[in-house]
Protein backbone atom coordinates (compact mmCIF):
# COMPACT_ATOMS: atom_id res chain seq x y z
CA UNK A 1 -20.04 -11.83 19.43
CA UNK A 2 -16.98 -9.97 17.54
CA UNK A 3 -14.83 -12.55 18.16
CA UNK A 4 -16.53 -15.47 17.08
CA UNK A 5 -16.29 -14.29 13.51
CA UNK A 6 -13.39 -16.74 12.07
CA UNK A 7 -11.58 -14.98 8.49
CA UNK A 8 -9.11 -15.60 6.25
CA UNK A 9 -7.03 -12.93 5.01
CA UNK A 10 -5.10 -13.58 1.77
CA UNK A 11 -2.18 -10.93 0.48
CA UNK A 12 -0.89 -11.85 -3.01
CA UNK A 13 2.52 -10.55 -3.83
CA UNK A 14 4.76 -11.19 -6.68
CA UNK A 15 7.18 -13.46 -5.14
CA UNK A 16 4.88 -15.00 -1.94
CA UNK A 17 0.85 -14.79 -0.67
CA UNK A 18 0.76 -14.26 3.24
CA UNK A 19 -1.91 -15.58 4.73
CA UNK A 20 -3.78 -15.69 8.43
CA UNK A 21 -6.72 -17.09 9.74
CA UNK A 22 -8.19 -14.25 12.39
CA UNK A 23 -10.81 -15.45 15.10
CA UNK A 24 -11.95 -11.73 15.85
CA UNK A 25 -8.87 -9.98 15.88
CA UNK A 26 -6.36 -12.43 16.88
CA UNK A 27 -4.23 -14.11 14.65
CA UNK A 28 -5.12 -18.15 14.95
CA UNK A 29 -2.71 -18.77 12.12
CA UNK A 30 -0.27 -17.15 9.80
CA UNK A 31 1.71 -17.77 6.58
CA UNK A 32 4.05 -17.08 4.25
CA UNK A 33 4.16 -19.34 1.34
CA UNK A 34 7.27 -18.66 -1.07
CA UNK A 35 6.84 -19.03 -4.61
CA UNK A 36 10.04 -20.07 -6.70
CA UNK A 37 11.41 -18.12 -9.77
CA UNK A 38 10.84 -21.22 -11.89
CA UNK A 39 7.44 -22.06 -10.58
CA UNK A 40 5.99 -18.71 -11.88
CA UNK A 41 7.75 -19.09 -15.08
CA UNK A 42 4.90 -20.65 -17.43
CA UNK A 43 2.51 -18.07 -16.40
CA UNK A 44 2.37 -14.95 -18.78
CA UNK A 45 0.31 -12.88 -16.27
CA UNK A 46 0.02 -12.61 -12.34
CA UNK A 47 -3.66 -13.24 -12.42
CA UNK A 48 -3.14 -16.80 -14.65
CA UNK A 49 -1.43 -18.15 -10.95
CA UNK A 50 -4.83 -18.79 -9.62
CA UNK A 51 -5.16 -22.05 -9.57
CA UNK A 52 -1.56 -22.66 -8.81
CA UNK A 53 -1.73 -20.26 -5.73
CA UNK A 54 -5.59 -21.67 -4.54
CA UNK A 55 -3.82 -25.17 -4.49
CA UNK A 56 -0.96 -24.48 -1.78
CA UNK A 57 -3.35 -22.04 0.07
CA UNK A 58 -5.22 -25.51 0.62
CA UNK A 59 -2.49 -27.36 1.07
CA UNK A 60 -1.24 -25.20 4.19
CA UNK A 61 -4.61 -24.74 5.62
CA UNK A 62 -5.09 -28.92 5.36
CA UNK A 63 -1.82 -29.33 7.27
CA UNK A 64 -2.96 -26.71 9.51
CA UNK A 65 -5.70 -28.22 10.53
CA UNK A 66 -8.48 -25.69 9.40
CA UNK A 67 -11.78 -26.10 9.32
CA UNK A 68 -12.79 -24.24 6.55
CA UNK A 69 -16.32 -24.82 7.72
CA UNK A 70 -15.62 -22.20 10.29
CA UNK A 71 -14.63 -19.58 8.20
CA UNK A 72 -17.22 -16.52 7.92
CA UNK A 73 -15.99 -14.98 5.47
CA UNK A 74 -12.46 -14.51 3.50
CA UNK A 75 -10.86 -11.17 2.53
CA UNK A 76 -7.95 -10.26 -0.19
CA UNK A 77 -5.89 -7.81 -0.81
CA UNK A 78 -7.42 -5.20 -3.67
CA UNK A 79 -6.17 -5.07 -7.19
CA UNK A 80 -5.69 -2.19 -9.79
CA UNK A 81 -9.30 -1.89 -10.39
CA UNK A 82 -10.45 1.36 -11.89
CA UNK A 83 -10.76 4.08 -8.98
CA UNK A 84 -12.79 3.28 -5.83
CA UNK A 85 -13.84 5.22 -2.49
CA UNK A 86 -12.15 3.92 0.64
CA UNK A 87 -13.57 0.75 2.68
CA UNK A 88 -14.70 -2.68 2.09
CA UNK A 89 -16.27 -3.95 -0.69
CA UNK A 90 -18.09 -7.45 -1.77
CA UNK A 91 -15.85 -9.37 -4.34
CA UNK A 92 -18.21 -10.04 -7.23
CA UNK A 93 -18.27 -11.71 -10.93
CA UNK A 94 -17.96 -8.30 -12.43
CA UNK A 95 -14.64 -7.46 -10.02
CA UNK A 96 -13.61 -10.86 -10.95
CA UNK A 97 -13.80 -10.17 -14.55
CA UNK A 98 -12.12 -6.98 -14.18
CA UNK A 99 -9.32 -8.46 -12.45
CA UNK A 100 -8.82 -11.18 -15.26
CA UNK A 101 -9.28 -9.76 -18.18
CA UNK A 102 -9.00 -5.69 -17.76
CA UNK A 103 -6.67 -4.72 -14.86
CA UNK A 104 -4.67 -0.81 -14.91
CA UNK A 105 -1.87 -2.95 -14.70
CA UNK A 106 -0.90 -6.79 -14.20
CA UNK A 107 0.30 -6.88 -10.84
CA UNK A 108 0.42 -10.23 -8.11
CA UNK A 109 -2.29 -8.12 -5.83
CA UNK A 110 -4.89 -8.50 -8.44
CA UNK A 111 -4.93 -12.09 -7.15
CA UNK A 112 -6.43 -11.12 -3.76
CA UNK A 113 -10.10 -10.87 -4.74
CA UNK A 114 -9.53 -13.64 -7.76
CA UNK A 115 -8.88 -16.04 -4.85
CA UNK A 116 -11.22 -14.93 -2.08
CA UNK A 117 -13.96 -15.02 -4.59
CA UNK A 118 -13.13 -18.38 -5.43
CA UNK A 119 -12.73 -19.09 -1.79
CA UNK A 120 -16.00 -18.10 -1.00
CA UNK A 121 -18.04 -19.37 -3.89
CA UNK A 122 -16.29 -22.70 -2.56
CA UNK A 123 -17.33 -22.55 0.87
CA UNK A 124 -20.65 -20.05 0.42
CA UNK A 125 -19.26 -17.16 2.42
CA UNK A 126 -18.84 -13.32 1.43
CA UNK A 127 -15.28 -12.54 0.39
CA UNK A 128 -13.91 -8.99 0.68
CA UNK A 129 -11.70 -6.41 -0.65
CA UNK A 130 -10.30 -3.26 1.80
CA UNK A 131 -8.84 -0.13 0.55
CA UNK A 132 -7.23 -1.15 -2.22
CA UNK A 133 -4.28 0.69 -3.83
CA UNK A 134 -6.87 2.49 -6.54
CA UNK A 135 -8.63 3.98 -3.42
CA UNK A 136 -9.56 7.37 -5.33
CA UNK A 137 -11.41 10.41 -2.78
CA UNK A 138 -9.56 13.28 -4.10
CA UNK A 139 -11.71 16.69 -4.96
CA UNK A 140 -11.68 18.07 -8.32
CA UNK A 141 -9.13 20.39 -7.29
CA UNK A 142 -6.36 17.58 -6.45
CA UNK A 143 -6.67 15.74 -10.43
CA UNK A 144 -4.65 18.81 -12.01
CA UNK A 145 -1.07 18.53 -12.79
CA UNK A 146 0.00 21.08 -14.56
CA UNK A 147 -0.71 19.90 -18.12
CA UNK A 148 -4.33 18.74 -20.13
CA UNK A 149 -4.40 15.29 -20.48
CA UNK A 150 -2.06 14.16 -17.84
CA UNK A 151 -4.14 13.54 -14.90
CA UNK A 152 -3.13 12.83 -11.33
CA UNK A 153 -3.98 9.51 -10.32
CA UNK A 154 -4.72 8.22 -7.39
CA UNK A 155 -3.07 5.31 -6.50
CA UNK A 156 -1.18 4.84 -2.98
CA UNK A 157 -0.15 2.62 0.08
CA UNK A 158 -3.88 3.29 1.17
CA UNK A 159 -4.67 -0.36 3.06
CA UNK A 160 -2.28 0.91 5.39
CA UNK A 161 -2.65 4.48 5.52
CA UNK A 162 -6.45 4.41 6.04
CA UNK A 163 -6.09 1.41 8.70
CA UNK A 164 -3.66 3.78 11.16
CA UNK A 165 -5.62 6.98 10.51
CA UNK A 166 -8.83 4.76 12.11
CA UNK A 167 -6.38 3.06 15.19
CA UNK A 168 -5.10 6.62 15.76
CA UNK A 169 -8.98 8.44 15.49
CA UNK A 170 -9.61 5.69 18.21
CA UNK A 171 -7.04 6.44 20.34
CA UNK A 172 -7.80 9.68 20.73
CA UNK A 173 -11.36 8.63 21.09
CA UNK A 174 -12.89 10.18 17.82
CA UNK A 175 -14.07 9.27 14.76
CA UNK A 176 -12.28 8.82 11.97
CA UNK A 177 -14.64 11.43 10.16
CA UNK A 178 -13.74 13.60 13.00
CA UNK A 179 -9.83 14.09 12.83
CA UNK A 180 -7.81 15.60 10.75
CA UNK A 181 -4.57 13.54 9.51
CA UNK A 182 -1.31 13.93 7.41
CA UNK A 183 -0.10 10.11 7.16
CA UNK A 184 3.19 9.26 5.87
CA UNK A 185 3.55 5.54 4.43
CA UNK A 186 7.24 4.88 4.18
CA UNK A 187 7.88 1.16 2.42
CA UNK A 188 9.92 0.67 -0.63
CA UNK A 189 7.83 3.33 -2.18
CA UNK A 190 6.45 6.50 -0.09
CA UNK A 191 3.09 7.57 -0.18
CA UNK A 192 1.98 10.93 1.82
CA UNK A 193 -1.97 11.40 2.36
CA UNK A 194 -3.83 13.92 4.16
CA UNK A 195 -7.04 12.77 5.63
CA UNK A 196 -10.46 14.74 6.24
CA UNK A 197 -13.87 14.23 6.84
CA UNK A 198 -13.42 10.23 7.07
CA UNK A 199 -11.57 10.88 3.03
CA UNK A 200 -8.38 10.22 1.99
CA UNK A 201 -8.76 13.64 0.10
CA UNK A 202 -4.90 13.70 -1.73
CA UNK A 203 -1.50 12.02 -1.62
CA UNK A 204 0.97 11.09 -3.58
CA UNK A 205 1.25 8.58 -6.25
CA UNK A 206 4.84 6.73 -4.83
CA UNK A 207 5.14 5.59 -9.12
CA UNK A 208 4.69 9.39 -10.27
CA UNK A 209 5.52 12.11 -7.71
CA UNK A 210 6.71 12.77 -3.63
CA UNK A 211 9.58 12.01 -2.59
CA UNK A 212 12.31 9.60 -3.69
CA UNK A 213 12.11 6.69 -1.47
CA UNK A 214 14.10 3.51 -1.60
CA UNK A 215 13.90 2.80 -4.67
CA UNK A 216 11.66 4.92 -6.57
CA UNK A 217 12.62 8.33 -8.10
CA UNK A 218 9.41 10.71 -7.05
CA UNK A 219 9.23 14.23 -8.56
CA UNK A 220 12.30 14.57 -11.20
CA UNK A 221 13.11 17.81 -13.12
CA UNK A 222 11.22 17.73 -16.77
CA UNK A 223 13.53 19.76 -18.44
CA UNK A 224 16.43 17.20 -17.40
CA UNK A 225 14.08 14.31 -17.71
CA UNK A 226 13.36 14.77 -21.32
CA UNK A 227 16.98 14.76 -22.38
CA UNK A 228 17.84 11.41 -20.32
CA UNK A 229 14.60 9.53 -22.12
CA UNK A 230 15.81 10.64 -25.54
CA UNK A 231 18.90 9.18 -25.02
CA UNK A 232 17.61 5.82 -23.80
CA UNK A 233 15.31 5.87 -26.29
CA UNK A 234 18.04 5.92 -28.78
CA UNK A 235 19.89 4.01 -27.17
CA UNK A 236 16.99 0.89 -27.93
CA UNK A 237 15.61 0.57 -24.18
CA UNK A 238 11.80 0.18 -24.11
CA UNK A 239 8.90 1.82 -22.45
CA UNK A 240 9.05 -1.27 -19.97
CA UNK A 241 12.71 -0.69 -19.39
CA UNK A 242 12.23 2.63 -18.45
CA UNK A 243 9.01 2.66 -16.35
CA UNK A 244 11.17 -0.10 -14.34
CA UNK A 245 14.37 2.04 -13.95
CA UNK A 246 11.95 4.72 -12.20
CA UNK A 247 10.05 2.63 -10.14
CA UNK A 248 12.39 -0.19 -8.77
CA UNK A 249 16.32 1.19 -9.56
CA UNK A 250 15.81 4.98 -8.60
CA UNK A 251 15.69 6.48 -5.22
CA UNK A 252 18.07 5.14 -2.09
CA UNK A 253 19.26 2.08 -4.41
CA UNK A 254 20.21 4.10 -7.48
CA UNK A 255 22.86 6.65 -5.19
CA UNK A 256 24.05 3.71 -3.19
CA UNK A 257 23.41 0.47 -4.98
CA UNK A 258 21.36 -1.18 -2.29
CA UNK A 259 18.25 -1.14 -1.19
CA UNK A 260 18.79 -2.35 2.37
CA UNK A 261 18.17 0.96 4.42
CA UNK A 262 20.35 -0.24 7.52
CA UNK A 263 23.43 -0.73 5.36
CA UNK A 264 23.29 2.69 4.26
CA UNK A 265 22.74 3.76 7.86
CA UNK A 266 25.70 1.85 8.89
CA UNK A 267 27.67 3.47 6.09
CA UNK A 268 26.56 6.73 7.86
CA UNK A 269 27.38 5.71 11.08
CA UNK A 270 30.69 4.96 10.71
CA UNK A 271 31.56 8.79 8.63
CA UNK A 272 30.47 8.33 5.24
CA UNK A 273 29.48 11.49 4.47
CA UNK A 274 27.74 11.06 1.13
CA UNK A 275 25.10 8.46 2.60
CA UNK A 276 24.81 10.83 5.72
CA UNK A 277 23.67 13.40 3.15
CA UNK A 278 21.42 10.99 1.17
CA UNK A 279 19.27 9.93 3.83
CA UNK A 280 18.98 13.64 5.17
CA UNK A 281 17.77 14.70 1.63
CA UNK A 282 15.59 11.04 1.60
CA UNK A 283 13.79 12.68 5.25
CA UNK A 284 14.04 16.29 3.69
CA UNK A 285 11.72 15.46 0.75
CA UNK A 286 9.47 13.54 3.15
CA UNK A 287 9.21 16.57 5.15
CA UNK A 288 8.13 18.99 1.99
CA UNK A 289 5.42 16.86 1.19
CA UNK A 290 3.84 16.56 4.45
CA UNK A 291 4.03 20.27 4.78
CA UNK A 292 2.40 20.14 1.38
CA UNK A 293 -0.29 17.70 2.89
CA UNK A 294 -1.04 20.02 5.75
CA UNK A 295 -1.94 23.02 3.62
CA UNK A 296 -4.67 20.64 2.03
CA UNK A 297 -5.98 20.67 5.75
CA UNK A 298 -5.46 24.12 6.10
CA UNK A 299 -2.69 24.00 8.44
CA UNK A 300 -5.54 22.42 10.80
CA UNK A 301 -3.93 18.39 11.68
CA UNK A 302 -4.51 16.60 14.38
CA UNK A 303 -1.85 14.46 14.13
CA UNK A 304 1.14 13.62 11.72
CA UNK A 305 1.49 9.94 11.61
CA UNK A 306 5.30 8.07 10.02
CA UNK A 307 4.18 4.26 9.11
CA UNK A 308 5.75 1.47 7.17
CA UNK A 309 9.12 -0.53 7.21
CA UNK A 310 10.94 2.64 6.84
CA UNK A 311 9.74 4.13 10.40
CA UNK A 312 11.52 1.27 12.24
CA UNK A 313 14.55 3.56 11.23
CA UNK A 314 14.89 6.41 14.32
CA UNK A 315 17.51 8.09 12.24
CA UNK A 316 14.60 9.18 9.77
CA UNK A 317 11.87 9.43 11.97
CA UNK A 318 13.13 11.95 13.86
CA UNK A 319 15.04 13.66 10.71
CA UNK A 320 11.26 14.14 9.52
CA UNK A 321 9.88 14.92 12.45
CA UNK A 322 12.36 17.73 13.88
CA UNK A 323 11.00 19.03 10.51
CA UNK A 324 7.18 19.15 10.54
CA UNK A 325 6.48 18.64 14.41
CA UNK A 326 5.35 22.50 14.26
CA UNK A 327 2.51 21.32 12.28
CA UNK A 328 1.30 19.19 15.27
CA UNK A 329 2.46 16.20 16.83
CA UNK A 330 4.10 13.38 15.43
CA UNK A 331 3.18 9.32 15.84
CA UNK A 332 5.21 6.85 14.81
CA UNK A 333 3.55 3.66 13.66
CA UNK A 334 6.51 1.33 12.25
CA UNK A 335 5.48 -1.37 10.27
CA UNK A 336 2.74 -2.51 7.64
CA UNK A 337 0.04 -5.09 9.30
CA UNK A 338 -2.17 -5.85 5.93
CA UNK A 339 -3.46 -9.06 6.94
CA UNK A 340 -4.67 -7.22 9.91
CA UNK A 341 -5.71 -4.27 8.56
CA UNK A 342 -7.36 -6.64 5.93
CA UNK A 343 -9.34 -8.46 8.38
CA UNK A 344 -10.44 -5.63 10.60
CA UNK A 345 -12.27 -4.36 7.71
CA UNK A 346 -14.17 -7.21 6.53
CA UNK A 347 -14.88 -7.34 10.77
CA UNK A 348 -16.26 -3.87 10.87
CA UNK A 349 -18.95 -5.12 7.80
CA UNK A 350 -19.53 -8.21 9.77
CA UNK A 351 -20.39 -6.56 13.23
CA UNK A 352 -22.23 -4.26 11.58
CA UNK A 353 -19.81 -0.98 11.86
CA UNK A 354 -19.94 -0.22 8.42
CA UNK A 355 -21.89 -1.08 5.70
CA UNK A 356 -20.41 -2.70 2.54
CA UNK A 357 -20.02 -1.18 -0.89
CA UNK A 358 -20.86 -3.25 -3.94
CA UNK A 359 -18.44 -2.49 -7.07
């Protein structure tokens, strides 16, 4: 029966792995191991923590209690891999290898299939990856930008995105194949998708375009851009420098030097009228690209759907949604459940729902 299947679900970041033993659906056990500044110093890339990471993952599950005997299978978070279609796929050597030796980019989440592989060739159980961030099922049409050469790519919050398109198809008793969806992820970075035909056929890549978001800068004006990098470039900063000033000091943090949504709310709250203004143009730009979401649909969506950390905020929820609720209506889905969402995919391959893809 479904929920005699025990998992684990493992999801490597660059400062902690979360994990959570699931029996079915319910969470038996969950963690959050912390990894120290100095710990992760000796290692020159994410993916050289294995061992060091496999060791307390152990360690926690020992203490615990675990039987790992019971386990059915294990399931990590997906890596930069080179593009994929959207589900759950079998860890193997060649992933592995990948992983280790030629990721897009060295990133902590390239340890999720690294250690469920090595998980399961331990215990002799299938390990799994689910809609990783590379999840690519645009059409032709979506991979122009504007200029030969420079390629959209499709890379986005898509664990998430694809995991409350299916709990929303289910509530209103469809398939996911079935409805049509324009899902907003809203974390540190913003990713807008629009779903069809069970495809996450375009969204936005929250590194390259969209809108600014906490602390990413989305779309920027080119002719102003080109200036600013000249000048840095003078100036002696590096490629590395620069790619980091876009993707984790732009957006919410670079007008208001923090990060921390509710302070900026506060700010609003009690009259400042410049962070008033910068969370209405934050919800504004949200709003454009879900409008430009729904014309990929056709102006045909079933429903409009706000997730991540972000939609705990009311303020911008309904900012957004006073904006696009003529499009159809809005659901609010606060939060980002990835050890769930991990596990109900490797459950749908177990109880048979959905076949597994091989990479």
């Amino acid at each position: 029966m479904a929920q005699d299947f025990h998992l684990l679900a493992l999801n490597p970041g660059s400062t902690t792995t979360k994990i959570a033993v699931f029996a079915g659906d319910k969470v038996r056990l969950e963690e959050k191991l912390e990894h120290a500044a100095e710990d992760l110093q000796g290692f020159a890339r994410a993916t050289d923590q294995d061992e060091y990471r496999l060791k307390m993952i152990l360690d926690i599950l020992a203490a615990a209690k675990v039987d790992l005997n019971s386990l059915n299978a294990v399931v990590g978070r997906g890596g930069l891999l080179r593009p994929l279609p959207g589900g759950t796929f079998r860890v193997n050597k060649q992933m592995v290898d990948d992983l280790l030796h030629r990721p897009a980019v060295d990133h902590a989440s390239n340890l999720g299939a690294v250690l469920a592989y090595q998980l399961g060739q331990k215990l002799a159980i299938p390990a799994f990856i689910v809609d990783p961030v590379v999840v690519d099922e645009y059409e032709d049409v979506a991979r122009f930008s504007g200029y030969p050469g420079l390629e959209r790519q499709s890379r986005s919050h898509a664990l998430n995105m694809k995991a409350v398109a299916r709990r929303v198809a289910r509530d209103l008793g469809r398939a996911y194949r079935d409805v049509r969806l324009v899902v907003a992820h809203l974390g540190s970075g913003f990713s807008i998708s629009v779903h069809v035909g069970g495809r996450m056929v375009d969204s936005t890549n929250p590194n390259d375009e969209g809108p600014f978001s906490i602390e990413r800068g989305g779309d920027l004006p080119v002719t102003l851009l080109l200036p600013f990098l000249y000048e840095k470039f003078r100036a002696g900063w590096s490629l590395e420098r620069l790619e980091a000033l876009f993707i984790k000091e732009a957006g919410l943090y670079a007008y208001t030097g923090t990060k921390d949504l509710r302070l900026v709310e506060e700010r609003a709250a009690a009259g400042d009228q410049d962070a008033a203004l910068i969370l209405k143009a934050m919800s504004y730009q949200v709003a454009k690209a879900i409008g430009a979401m729904a014309t990929v649909a056709e102006g045909r969506v079933d429903r409009i759907i706000l997730t991540g950390g972000v939609a705990h905020s009311r303020r911008i929820t309904e900012d957004i949604s006073r904006r696009v609720k003529f499009i159809a209506p809005v659901l609010v889905i606060p939060g980002e459940e990835e050890l769930l969402s991990l596990a109900q995919g490797a459950l749908r391959v177990l109880r048979g729902e959905e076949e597994a893809q091989d990479y």
